[in-house]
Protein backbone atom coordinates (compact mmCIF):
# COMPACT_ATOMS: atom_id res chain seq x y z
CA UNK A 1 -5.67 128.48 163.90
CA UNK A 2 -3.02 127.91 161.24
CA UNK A 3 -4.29 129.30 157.99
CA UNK A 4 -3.27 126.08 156.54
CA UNK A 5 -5.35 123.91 158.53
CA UNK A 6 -8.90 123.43 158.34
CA UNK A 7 -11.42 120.55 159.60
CA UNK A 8 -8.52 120.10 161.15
CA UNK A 9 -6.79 118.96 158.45
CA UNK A 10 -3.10 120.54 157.50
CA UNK A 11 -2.35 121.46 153.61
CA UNK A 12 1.02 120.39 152.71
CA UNK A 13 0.64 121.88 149.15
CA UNK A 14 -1.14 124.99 147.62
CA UNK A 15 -4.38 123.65 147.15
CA UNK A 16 -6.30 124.72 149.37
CA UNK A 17 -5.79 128.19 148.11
CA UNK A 18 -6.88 127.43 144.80
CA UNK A 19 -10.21 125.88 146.18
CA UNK A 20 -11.22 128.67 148.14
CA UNK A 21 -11.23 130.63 144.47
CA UNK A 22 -12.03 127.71 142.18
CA UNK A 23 -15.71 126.35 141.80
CA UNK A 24 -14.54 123.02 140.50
CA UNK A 25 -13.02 122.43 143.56
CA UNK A 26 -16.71 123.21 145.43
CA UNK A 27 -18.39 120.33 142.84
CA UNK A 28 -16.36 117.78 143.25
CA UNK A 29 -16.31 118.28 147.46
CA UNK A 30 -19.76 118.49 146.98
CA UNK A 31 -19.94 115.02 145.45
CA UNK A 32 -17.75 113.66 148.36
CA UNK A 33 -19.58 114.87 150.82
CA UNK A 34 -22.63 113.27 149.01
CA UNK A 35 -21.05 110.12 149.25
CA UNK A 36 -20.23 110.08 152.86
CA UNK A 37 -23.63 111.74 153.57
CA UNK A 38 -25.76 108.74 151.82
CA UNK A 39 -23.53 106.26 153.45
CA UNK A 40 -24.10 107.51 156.53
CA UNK A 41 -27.89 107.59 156.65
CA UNK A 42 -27.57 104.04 155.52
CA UNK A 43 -25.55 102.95 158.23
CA UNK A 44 -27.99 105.16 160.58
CA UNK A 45 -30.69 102.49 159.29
CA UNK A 46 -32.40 104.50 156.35
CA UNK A 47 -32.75 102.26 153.96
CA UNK A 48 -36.19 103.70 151.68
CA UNK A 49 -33.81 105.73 148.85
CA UNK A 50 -36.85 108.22 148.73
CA UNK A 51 -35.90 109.03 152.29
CA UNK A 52 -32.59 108.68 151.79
CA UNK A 53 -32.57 111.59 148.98
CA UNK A 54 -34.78 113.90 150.93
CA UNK A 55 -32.19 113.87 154.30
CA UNK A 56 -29.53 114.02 151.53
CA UNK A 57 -31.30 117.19 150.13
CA UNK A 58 -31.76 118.71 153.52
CA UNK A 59 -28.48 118.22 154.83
CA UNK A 60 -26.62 119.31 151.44
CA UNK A 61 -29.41 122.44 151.78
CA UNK A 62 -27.29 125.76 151.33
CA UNK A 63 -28.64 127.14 154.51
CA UNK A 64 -27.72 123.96 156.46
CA UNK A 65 -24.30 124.38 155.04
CA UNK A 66 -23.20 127.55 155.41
CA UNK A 67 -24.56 127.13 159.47
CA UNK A 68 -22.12 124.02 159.14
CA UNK A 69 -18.79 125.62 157.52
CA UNK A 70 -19.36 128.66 160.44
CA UNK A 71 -19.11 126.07 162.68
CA UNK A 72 -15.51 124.23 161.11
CA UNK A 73 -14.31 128.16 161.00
CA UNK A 74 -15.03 128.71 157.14
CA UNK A 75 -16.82 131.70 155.61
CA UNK A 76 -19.25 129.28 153.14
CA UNK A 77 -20.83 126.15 152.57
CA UNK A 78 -19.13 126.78 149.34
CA UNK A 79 -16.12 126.96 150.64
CA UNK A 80 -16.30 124.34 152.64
CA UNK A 81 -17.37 121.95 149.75
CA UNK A 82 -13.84 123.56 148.05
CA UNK A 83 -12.15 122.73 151.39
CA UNK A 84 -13.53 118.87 151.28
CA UNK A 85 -12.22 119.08 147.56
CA UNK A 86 -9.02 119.61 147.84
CA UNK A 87 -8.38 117.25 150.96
CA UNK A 88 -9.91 114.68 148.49
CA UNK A 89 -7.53 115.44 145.74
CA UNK A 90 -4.38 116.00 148.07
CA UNK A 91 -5.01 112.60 150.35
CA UNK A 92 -7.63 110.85 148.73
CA UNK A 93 -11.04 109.05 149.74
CA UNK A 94 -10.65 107.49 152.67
CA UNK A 95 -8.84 110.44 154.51
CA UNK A 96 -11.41 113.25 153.68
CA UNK A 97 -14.36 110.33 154.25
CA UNK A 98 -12.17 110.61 158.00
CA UNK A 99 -12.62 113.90 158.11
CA UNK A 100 -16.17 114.54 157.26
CA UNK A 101 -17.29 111.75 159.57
CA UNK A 102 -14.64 113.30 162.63
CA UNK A 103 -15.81 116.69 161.83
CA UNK A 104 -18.64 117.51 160.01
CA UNK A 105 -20.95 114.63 160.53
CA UNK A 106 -21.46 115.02 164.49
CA UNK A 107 -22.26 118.91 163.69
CA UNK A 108 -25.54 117.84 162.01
CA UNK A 109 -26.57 116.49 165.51
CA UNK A 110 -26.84 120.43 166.31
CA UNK A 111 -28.99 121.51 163.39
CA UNK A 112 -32.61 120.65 163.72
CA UNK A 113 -32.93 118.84 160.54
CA UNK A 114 -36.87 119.47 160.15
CA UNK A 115 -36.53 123.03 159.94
CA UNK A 116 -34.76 122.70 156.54
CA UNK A 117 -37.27 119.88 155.29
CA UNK A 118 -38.73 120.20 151.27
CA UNK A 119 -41.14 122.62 151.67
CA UNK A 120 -41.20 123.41 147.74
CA UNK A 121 -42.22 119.41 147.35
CA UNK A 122 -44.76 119.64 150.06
CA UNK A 123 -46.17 122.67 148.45
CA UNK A 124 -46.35 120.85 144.85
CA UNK A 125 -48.00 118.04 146.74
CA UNK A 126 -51.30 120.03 147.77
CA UNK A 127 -51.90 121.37 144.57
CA UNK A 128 -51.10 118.11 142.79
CA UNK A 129 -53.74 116.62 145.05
CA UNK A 130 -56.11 119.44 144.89
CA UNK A 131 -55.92 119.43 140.88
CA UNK A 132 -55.00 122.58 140.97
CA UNK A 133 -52.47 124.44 138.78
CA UNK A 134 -49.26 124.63 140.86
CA UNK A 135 -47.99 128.34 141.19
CA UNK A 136 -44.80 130.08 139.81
CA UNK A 137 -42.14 130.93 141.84
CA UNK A 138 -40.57 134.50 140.85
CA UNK A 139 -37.06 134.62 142.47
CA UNK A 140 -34.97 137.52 142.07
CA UNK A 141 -31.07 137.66 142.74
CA UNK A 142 -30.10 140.59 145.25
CA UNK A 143 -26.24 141.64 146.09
CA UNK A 144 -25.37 141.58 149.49
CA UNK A 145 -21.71 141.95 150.96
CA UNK A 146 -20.50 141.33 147.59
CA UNK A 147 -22.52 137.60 147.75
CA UNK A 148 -25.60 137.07 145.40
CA UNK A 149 -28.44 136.59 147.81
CA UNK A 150 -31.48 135.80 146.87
CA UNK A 151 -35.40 135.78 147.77
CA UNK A 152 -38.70 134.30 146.04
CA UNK A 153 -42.25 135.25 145.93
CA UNK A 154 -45.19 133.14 145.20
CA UNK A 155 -49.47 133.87 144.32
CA UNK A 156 -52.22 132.00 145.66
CA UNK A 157 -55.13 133.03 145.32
CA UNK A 158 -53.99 136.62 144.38
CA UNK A 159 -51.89 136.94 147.91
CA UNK A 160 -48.47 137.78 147.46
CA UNK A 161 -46.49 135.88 149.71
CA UNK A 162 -42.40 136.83 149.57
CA UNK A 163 -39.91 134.77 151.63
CA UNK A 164 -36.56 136.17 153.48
CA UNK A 165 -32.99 136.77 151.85
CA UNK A 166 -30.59 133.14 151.05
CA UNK A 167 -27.68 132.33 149.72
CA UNK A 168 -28.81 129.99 147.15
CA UNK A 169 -32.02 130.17 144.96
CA UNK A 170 -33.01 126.84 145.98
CA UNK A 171 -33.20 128.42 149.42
CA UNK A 172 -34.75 131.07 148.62
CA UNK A 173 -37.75 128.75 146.71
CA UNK A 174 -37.32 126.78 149.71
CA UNK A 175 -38.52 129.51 152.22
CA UNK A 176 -41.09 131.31 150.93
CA UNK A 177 -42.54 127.39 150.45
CA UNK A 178 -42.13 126.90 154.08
CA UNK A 179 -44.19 130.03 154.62
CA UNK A 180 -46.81 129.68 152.06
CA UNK A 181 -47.41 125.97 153.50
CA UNK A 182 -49.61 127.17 156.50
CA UNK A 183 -51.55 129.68 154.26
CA UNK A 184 -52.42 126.67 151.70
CA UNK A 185 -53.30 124.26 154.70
CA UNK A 186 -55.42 126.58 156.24
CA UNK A 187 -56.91 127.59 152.70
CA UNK A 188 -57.46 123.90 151.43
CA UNK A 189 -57.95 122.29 155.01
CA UNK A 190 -61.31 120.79 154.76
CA UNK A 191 -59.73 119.32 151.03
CA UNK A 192 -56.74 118.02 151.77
């Protein structure tokens, strides 16, 4: 593949340099792809917004990113958000919009969504209904291949639960959530 051209997409300038390097780039891709993202859920019949922003969540997740930009041949979700931000400034909003939806869009048909739901909201939600004092999370930042990873621990009940290595601390929150959730169900069953 031409090192100019990704998501199929040819640079005709230096930009896409500069967003591989530059995190404004990654911010304002990020708010494209948000764009494109809502609008499609709404044409794929979603119309509750609270529904609408917990897809949106899930399918901006880091995790379900970075298995994304692997896919379209780029080293980060990160990246990729930099990629969809210079395409954006170079051609504008209707090009990129074009490109996500050619794509990006069809890719999330390969993820199973669920697997990346809000498992930190779920979590808040027992305890909320239990009256309950909602725990901490403790995340800690780890380097690994030069990339801040990181990986979060929670309490109940005096249990230590820790969750795997992510690329984001949201992530990271968001998995040891996902494996605390069993533990509280099983604990609280008969309450909740």
């Amino acid at each position: 593949m031409d090192k100019d051209t990704l998501l199929g997409y040819k640079f005709t300038t230096d930009l896409l340099e500069k967003a591989l390097a530059d995190r404004s780039f990654r911010t304002l891709g990020d708010s494209v792809l948000s764009t494109v993202i809502i609008e499609h859920l709404i044409n794929e019949g979603l119309n509750d917004p609270g529904d609408i922003t917990n897809k949106k969540k899930i399918m901006e997740s880091r995790q379900v990113l970075d298995i994304i930009s692997k896919k379209c041949h780029i080293d980060s979700g990160e990246k990729l958000e930099g990629v969809i931000g210079a395409i954006y400034l170079e051609e504008g909003f209707e090009t990129v919009k074009n490109i996500i939806e050619k794509e990006i869009i069809p890719i999330y048909g390969s993820i199973n969504i669920e697997d990346y739901e809000d498992y930190v909201t779920k979590v808040k939600e027992i305890f909320d209904k239990l009256k309950i004092k909602r725990p901490t999370y403790k995340t800690l930042e780890a380097k690994s291949n030069n990339r801040p990873t990181f990986y979060s621990s929670l309490k109940i009940n005096g249990e230590e639960i820790t969750g795997e290595l992510c690329n984001s601390k949201d992530d990271a929150e968001n998995n040891v959530a996902r494996k605390a959730l069993p533990i509280l169900e099983k604990m609280y069953g008969n309450k909740l």
